[in-house]
N, C-alpha and C. Protein backbone atom coordinates (compact mmCIF):
# COMPACT_ATOMS: atom_id res chain seq x y z
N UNK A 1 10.59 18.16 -17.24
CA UNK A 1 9.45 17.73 -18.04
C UNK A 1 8.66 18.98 -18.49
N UNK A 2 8.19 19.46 -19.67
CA UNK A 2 7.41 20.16 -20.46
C UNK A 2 5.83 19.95 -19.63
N UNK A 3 5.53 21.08 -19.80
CA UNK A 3 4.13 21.30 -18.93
C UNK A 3 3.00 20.13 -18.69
N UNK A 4 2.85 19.35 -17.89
CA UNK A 4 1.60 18.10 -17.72
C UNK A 4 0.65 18.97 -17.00
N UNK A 5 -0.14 18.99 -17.26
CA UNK A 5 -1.88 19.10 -17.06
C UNK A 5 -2.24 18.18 -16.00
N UNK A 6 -2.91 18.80 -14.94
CA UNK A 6 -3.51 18.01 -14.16
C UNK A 6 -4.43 16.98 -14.90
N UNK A 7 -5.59 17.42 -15.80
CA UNK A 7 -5.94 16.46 -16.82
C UNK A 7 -5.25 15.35 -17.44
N UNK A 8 -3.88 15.35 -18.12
CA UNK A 8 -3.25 14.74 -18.19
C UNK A 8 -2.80 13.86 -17.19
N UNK A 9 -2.64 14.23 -15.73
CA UNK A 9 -2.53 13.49 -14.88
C UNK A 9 -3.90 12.41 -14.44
N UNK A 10 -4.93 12.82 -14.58
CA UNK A 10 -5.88 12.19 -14.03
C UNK A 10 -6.08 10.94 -15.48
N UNK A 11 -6.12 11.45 -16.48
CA UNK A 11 -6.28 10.55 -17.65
C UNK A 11 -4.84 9.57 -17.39
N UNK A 12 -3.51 9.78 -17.48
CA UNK A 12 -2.97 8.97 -17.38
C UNK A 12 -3.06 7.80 -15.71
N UNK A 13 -3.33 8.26 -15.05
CA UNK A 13 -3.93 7.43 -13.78
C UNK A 13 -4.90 6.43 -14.34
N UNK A 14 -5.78 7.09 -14.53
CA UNK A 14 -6.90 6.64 -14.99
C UNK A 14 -6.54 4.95 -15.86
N UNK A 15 -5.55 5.40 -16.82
CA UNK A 15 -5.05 3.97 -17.63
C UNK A 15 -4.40 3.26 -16.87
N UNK A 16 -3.68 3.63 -15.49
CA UNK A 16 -3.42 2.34 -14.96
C UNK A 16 -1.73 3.22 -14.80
N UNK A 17 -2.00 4.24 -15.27
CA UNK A 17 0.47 4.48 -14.90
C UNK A 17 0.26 4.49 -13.63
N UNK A 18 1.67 4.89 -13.29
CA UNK A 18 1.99 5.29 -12.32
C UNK A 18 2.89 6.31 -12.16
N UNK A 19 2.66 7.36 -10.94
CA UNK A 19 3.57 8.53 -10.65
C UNK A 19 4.21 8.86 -9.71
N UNK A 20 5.70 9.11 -9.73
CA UNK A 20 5.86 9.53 -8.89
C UNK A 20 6.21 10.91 -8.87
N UNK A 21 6.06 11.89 -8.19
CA UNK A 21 6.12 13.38 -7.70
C UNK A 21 6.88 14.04 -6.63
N UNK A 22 7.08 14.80 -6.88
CA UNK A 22 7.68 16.10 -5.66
C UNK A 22 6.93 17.00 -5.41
N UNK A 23 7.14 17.10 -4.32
CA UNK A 23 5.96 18.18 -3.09
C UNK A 23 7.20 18.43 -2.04
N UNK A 24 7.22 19.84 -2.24
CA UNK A 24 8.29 20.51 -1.12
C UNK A 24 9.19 19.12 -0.62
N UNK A 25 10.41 18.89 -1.54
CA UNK A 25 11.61 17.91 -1.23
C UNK A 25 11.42 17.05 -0.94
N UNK A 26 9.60 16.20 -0.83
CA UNK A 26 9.32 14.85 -0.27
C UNK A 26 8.76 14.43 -1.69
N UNK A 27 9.35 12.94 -1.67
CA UNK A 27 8.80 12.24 -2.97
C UNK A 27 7.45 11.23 -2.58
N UNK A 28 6.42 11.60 -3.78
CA UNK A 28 5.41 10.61 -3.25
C UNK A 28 5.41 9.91 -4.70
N UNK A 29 4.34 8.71 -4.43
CA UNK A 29 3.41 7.83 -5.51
C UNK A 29 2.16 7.55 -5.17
N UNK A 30 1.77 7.65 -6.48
CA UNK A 30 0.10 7.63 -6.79
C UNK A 30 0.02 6.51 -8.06
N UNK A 31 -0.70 5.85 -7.93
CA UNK A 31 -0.70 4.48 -9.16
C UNK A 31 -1.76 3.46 -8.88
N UNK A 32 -2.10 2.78 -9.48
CA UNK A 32 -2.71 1.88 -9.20
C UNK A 32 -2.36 0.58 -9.53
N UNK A 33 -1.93 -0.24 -8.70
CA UNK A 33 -1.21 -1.17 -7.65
C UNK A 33 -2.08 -2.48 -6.96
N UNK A 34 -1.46 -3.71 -7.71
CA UNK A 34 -2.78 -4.70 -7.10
C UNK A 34 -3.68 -4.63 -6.94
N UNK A 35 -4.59 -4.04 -8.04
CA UNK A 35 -5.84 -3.83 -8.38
C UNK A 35 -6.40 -2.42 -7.86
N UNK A 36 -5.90 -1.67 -6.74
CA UNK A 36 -6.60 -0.69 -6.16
C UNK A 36 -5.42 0.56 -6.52
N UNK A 37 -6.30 1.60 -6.73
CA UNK A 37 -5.61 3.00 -6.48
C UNK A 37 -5.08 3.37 -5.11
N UNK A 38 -3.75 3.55 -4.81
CA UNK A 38 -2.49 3.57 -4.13
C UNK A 38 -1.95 5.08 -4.11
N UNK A 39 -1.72 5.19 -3.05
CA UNK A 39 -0.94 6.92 -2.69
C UNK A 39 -0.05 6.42 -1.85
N UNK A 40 1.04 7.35 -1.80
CA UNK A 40 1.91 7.17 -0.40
C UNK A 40 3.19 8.00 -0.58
N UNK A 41 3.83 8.12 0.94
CA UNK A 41 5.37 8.94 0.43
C UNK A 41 5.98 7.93 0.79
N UNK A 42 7.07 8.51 -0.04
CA UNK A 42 8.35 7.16 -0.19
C UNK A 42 9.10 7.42 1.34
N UNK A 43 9.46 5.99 1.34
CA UNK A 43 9.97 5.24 2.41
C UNK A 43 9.14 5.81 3.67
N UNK A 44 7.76 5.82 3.58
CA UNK A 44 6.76 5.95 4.94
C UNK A 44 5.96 4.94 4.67
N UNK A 45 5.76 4.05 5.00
CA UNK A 45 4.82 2.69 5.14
C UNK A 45 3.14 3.38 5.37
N UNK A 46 3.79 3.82 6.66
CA UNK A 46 2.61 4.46 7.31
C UNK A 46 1.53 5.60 6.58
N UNK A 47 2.31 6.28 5.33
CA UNK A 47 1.46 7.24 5.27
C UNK A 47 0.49 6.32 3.83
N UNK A 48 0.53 5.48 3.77
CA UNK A 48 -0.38 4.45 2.19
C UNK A 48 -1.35 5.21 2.46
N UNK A 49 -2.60 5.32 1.32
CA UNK A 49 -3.73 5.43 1.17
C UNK A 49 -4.28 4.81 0.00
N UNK A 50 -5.26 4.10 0.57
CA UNK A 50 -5.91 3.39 -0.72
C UNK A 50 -7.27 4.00 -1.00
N UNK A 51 -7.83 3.75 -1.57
CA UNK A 51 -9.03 4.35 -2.63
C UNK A 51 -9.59 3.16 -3.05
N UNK A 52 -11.03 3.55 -3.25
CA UNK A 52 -11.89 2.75 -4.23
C UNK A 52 -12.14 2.40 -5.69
N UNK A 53 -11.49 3.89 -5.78
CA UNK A 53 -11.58 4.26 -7.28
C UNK A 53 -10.29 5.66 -7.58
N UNK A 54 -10.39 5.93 -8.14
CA UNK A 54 -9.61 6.76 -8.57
C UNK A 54 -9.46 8.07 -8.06
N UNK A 55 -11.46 8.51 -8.05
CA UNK A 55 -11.71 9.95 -7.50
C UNK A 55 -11.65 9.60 -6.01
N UNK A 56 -12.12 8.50 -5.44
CA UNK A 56 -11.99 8.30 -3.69
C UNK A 56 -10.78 8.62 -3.35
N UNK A 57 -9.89 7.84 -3.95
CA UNK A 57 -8.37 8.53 -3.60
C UNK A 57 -8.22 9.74 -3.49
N UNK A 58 -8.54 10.51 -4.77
CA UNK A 58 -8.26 12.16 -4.77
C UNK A 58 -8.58 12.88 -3.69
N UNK A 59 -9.80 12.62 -3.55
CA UNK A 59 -10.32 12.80 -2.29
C UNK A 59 -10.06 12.81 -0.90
N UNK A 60 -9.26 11.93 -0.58
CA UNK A 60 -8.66 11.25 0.54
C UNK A 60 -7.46 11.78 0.82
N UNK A 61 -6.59 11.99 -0.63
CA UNK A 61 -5.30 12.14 -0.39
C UNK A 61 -5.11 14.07 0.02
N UNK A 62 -4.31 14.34 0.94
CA UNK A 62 -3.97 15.90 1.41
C UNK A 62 -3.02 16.03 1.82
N UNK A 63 -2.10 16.75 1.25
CA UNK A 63 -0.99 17.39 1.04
C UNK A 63 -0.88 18.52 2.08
N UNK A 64 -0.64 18.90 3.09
CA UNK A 64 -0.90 20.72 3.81
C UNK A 64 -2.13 20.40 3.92
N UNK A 65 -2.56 19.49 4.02
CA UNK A 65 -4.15 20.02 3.78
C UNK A 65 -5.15 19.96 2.90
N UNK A 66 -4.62 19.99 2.20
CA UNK A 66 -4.96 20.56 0.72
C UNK A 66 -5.08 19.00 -0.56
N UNK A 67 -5.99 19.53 -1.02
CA UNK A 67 -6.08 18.24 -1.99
C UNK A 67 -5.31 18.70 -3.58
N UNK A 68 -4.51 17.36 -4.25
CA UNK A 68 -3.46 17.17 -5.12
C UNK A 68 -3.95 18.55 -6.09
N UNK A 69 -5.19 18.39 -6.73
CA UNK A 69 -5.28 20.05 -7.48
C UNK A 69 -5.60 20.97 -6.79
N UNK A 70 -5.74 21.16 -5.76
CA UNK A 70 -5.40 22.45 -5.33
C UNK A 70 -3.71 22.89 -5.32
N UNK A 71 -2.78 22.67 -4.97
CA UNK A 71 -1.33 22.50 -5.09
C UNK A 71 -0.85 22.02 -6.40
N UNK A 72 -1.28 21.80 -7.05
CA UNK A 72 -0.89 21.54 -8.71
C UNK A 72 0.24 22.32 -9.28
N UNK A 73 0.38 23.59 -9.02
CA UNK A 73 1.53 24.14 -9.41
C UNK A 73 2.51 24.15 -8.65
N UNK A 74 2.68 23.58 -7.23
CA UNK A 74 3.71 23.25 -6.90
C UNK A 74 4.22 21.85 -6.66
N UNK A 75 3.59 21.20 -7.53
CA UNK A 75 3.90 19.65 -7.64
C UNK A 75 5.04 19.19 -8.50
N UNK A 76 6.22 18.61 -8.71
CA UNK A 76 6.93 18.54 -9.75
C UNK A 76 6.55 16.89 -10.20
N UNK A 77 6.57 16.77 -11.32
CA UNK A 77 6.21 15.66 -12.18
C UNK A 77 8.16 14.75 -12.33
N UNK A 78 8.08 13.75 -11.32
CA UNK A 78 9.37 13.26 -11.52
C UNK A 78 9.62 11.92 -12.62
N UNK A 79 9.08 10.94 -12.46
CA UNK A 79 8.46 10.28 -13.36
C UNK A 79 7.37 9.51 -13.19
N UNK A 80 6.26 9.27 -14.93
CA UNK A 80 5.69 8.35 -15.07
C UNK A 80 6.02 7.12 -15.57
N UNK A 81 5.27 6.23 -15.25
CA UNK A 81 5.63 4.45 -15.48
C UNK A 81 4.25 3.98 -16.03
């Protein structure tokens, strides 16, 4: 995929897609999902995170530690829906 913008990411969230991503060989999703904004890695039940809103999620969600734009350049964009 040709360069996406974290901007781009937050605006397309924002409308309701959904993403899924790569972070060091683990695939996650971020979307919003039966009404609420949704995080999680694939095939871990356990790791869901839900949100209030869009930015609560951002917030919430940590990677290393680290929140989704901070790590932005090592995120790969696998697909949106």
């Amino acid at each position: 995929m040709e360069q996406y913008s974290y901007e781009e990411f937050l605006e397309d969230l924002s409308m309701g897609r959904e993403i899924h991503f790569i972070y060091k060989n683990d695939n996650y999703y971020i979307g919003c999902g039966t009404g609420q904004f949704m995080f999680w890695k694939s095939y871990d039940s356990t790791s869901e995170i839900v949100g209030d809103g869009l930015e609560d999620l951002l917030r919430k969600v940590r990677l290393d530690g680290k929140q989704i734009k901070e790590i932005w350049d090592l995120i790969e964009i696998d697909t949106i829906f």
